[in-house]
PDB file of N, CA and C in Angstrom:
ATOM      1  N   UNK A   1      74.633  44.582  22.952  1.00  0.00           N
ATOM      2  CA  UNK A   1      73.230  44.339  22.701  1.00  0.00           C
ATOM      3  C   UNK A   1      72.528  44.004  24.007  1.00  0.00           C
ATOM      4  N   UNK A   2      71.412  44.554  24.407  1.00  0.00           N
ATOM      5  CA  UNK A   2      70.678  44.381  25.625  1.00  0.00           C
ATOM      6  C   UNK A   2      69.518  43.124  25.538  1.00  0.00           C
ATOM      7  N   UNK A   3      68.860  42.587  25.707  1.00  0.00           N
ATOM      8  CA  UNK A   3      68.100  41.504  25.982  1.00  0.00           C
ATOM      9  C   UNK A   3      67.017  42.364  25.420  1.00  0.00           C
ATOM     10  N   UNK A   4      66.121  41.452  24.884  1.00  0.00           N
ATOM     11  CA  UNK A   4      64.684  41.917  24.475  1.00  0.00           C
ATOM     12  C   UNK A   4      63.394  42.038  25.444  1.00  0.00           C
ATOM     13  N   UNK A   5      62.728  42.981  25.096  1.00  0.00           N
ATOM     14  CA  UNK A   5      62.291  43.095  26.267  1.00  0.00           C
ATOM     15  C   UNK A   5      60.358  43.193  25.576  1.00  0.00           C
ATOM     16  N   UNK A   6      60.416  43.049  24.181  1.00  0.00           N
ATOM     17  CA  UNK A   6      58.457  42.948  23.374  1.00  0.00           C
ATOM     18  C   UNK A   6      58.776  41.788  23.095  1.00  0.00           C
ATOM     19  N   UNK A   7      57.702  40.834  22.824  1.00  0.00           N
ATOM     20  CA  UNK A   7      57.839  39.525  22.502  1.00  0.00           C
ATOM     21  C   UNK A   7      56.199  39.157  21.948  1.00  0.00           C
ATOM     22  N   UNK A   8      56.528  38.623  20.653  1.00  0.00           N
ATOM     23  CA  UNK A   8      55.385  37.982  19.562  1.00  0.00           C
ATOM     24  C   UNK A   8      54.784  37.092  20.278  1.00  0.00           C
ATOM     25  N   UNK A   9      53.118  36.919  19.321  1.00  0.00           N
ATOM     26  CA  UNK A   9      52.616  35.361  19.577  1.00  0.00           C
ATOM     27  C   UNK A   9      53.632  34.437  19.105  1.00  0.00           C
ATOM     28  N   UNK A  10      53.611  33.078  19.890  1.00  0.00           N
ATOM     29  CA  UNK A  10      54.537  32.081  19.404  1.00  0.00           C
ATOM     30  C   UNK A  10      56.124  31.903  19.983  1.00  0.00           C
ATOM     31  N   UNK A  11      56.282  33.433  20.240  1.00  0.00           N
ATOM     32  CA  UNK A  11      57.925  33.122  21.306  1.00  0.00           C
ATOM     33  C   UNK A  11      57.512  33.114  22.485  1.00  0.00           C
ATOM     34  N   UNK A  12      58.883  32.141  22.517  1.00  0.00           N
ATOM     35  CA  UNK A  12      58.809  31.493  24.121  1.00  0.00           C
ATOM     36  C   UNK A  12      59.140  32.958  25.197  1.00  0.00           C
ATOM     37  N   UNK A  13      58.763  32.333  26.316  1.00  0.00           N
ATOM     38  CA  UNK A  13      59.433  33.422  27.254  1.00  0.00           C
ATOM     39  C   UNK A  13      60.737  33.032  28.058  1.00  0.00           C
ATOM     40  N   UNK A  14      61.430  33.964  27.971  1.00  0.00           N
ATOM     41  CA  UNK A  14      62.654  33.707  28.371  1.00  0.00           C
ATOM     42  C   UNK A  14      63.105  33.906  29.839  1.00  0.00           C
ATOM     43  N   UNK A  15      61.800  33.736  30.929  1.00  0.00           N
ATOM     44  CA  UNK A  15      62.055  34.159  32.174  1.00  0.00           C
ATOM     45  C   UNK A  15      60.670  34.357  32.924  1.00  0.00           C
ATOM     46  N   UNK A  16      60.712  33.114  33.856  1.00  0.00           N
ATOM     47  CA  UNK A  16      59.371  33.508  34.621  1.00  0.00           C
ATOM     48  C   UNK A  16      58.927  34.636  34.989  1.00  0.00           C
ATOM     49  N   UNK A  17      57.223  35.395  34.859  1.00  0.00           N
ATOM     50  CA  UNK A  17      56.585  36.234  35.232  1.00  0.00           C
ATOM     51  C   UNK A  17      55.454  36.301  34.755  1.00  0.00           C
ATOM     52  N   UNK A  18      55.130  37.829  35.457  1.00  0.00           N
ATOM     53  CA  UNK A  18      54.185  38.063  34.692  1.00  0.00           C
ATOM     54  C   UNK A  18      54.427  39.114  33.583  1.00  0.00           C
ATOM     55  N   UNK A  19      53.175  38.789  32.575  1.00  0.00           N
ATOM     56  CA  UNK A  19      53.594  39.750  31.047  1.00  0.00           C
ATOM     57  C   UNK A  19      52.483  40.088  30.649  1.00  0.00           C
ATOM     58  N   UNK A  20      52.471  41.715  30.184  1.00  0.00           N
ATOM     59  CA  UNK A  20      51.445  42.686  29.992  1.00  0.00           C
ATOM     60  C   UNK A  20      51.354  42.929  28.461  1.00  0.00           C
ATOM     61  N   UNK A  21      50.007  42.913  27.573  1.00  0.00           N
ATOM     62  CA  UNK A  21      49.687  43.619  26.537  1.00  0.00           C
ATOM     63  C   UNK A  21      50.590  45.021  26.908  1.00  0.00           C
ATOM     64  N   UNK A  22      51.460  45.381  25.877  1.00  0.00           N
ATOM     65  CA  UNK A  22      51.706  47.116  25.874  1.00  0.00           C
ATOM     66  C   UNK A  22      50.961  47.376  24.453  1.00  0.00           C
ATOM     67  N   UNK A  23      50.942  48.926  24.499  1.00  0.00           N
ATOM     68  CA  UNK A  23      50.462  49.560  23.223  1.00  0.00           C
ATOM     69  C   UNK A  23      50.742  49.499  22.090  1.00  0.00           C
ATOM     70  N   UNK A  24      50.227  49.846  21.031  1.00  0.00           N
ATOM     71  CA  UNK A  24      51.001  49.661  19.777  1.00  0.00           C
ATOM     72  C   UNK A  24      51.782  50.676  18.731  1.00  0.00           C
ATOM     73  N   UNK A  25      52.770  50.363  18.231  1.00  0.00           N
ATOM     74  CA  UNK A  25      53.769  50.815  17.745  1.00  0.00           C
ATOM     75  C   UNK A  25      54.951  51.114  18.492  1.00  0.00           C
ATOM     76  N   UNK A  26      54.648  50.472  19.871  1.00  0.00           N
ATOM     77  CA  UNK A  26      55.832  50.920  21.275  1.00  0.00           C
ATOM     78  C   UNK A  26      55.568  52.314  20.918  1.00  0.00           C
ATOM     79  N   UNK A  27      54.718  52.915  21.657  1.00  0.00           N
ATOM     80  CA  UNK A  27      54.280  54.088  22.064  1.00  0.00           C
ATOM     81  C   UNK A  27      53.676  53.904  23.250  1.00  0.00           C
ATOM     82  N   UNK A  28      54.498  54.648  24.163  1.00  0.00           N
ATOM     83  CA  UNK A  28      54.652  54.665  25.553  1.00  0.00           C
ATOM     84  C   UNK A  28      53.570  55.787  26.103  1.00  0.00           C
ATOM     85  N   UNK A  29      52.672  56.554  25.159  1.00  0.00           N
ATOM     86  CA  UNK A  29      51.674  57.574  25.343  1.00  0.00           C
ATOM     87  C   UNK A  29      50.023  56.846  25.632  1.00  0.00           C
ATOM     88  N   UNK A  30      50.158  55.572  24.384  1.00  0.00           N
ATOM     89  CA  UNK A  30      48.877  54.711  24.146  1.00  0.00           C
ATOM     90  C   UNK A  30      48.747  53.670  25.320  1.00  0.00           C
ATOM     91  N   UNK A  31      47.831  54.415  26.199  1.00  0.00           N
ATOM     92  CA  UNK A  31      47.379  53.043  27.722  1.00  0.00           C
ATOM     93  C   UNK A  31      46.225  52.669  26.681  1.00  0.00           C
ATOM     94  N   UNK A  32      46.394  51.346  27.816  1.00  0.00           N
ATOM     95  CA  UNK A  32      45.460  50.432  27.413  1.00  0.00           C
ATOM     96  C   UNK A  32      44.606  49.905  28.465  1.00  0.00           C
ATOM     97  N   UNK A  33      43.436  50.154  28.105  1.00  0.00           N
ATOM     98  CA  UNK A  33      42.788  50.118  29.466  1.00  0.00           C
ATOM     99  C   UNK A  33      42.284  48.904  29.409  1.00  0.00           C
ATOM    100  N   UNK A  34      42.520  47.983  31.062  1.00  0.00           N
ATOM    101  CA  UNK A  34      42.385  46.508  31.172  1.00  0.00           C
ATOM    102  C   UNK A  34      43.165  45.588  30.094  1.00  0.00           C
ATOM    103  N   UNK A  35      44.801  46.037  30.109  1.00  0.00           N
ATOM    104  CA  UNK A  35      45.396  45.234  29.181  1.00  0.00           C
ATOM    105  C   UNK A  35      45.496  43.446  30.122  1.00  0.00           C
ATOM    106  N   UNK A  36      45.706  42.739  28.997  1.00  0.00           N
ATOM    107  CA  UNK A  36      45.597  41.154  29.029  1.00  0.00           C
ATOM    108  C   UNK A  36      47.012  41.226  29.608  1.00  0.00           C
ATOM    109  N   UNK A  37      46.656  40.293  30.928  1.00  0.00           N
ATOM    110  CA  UNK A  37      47.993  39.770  31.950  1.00  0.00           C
ATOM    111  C   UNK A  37      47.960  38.242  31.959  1.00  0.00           C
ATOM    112  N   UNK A  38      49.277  37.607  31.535  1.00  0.00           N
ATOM    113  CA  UNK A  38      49.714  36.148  31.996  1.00  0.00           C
ATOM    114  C   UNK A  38      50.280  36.280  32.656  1.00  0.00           C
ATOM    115  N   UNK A  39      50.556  34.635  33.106  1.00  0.00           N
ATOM    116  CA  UNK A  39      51.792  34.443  34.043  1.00  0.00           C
ATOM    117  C   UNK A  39      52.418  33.111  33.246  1.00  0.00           C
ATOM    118  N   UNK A  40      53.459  33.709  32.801  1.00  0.00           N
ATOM    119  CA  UNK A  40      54.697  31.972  31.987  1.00  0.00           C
ATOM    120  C   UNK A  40      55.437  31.652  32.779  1.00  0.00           C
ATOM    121  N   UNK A  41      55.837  31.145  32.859  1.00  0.00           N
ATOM    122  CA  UNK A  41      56.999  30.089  33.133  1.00  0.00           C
ATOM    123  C   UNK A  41      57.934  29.733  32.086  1.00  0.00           C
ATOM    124  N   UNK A  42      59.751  29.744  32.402  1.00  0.00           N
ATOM    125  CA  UNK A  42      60.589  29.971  31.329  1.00  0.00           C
ATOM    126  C   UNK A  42      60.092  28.549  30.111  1.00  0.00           C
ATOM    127  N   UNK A  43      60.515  29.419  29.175  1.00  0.00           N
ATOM    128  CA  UNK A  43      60.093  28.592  27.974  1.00  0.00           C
ATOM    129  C   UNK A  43      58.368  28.319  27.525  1.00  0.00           C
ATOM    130  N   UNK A  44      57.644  28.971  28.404  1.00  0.00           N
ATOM    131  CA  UNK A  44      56.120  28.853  27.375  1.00  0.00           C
ATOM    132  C   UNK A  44      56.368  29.736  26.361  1.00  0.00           C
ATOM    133  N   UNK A  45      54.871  29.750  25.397  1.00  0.00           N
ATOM    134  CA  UNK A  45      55.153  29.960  24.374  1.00  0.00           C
ATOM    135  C   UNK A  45      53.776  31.487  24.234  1.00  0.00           C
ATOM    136  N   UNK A  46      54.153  32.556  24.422  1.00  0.00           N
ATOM    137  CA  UNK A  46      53.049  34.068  24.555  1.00  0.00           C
ATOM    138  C   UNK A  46      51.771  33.858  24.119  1.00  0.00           C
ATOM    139  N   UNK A  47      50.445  33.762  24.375  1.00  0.00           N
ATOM    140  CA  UNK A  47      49.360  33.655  23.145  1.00  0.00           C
ATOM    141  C   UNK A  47      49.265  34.903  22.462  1.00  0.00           C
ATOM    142  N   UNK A  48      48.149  34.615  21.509  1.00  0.00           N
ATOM    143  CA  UNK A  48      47.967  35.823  21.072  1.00  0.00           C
ATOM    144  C   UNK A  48      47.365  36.777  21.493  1.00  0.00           C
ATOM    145  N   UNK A  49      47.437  38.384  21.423  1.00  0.00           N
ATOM    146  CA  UNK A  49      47.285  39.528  21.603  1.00  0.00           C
ATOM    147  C   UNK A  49      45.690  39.939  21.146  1.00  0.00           C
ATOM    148  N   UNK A  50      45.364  41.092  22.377  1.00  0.00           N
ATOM    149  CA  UNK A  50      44.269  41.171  21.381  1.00  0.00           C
ATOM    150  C   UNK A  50      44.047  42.194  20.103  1.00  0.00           C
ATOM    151  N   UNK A  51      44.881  42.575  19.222  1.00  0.00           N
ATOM    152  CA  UNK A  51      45.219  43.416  18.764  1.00  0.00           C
ATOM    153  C   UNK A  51      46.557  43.165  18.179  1.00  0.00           C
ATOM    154  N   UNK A  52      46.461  43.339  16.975  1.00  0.00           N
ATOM    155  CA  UNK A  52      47.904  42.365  16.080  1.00  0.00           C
ATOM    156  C   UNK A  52      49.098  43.293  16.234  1.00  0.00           C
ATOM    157  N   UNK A  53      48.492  44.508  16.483  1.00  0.00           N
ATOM    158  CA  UNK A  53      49.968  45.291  16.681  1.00  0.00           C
ATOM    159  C   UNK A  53      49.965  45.818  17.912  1.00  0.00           C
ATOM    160  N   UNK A  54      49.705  45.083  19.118  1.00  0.00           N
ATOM    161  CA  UNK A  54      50.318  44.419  20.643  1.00  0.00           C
ATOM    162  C   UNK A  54      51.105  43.988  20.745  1.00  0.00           C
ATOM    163  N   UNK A  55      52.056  44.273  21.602  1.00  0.00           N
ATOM    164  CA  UNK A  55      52.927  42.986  21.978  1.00  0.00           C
ATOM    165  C   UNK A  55      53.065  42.704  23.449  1.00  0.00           C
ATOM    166  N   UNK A  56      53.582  41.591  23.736  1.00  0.00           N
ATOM    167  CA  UNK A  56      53.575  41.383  25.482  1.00  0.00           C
ATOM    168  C   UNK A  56      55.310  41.677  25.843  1.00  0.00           C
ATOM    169  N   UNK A  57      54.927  42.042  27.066  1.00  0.00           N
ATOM    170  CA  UNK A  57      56.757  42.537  27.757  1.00  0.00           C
ATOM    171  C   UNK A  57      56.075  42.558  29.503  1.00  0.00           C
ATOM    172  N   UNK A  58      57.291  42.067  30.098  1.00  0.00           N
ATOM    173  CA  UNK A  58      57.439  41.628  31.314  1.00  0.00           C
ATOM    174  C   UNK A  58      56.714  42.875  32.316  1.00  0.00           C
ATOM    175  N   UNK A  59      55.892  42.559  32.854  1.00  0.00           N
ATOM    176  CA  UNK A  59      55.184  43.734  33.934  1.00  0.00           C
ATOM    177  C   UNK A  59      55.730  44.823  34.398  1.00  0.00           C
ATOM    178  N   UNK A  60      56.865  44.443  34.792  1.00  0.00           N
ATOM    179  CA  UNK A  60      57.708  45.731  35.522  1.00  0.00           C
ATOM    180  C   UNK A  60      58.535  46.627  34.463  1.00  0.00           C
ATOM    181  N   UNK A  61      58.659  45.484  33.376  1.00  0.00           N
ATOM    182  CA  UNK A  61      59.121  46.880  32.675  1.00  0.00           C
ATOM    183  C   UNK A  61      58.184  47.359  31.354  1.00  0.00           C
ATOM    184  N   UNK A  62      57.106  47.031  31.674  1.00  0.00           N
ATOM    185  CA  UNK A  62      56.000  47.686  31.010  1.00  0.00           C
ATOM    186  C   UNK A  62      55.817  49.090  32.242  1.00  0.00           C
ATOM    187  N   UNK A  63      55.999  49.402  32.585  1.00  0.00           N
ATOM    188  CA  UNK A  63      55.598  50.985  33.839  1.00  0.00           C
ATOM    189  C   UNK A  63      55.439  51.845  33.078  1.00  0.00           C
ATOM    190  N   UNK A  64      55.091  53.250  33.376  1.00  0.00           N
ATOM    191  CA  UNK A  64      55.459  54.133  32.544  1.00  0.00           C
ATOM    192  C   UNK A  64      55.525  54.961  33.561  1.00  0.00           C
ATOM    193  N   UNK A  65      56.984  55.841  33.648  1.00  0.00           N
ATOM    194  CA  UNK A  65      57.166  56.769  34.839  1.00  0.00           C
ATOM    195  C   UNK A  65      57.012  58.205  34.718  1.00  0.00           C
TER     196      UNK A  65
END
């Protein structure tokens, strides 16, 4: 099993960075233009999205190549 890499409002983060709104349904086609960027620190807790079927995932591996 590999580590998770989308993460809900309400879970913690499991590893300092920064973390990007991605698209919804994990569809890697749907940009989002001016998606919402934090920065956590291990163990905060994600806010919410703007868009309920968003989720946040770590910057770098939000890319799309």
């Amino acid at each position: 099993m590999g580590e998770q890499t989308e993460f809900e409002e309400g879970q913690r983060a499991p590893n300092p960075g920064v973390y990007v709104e991605v698209g919804e349904a994990r569809s890697f086609h749907t940009q989002i233009e001016n998606p919402k960027r934090i920065t956590l620190e291990k163990g905060d807790k994600f806010p919410e999205t703007t868009n309920k079927n968003r989720k946040w995932k770590k910057e770098e591996k939000a890319r799309v190549h």
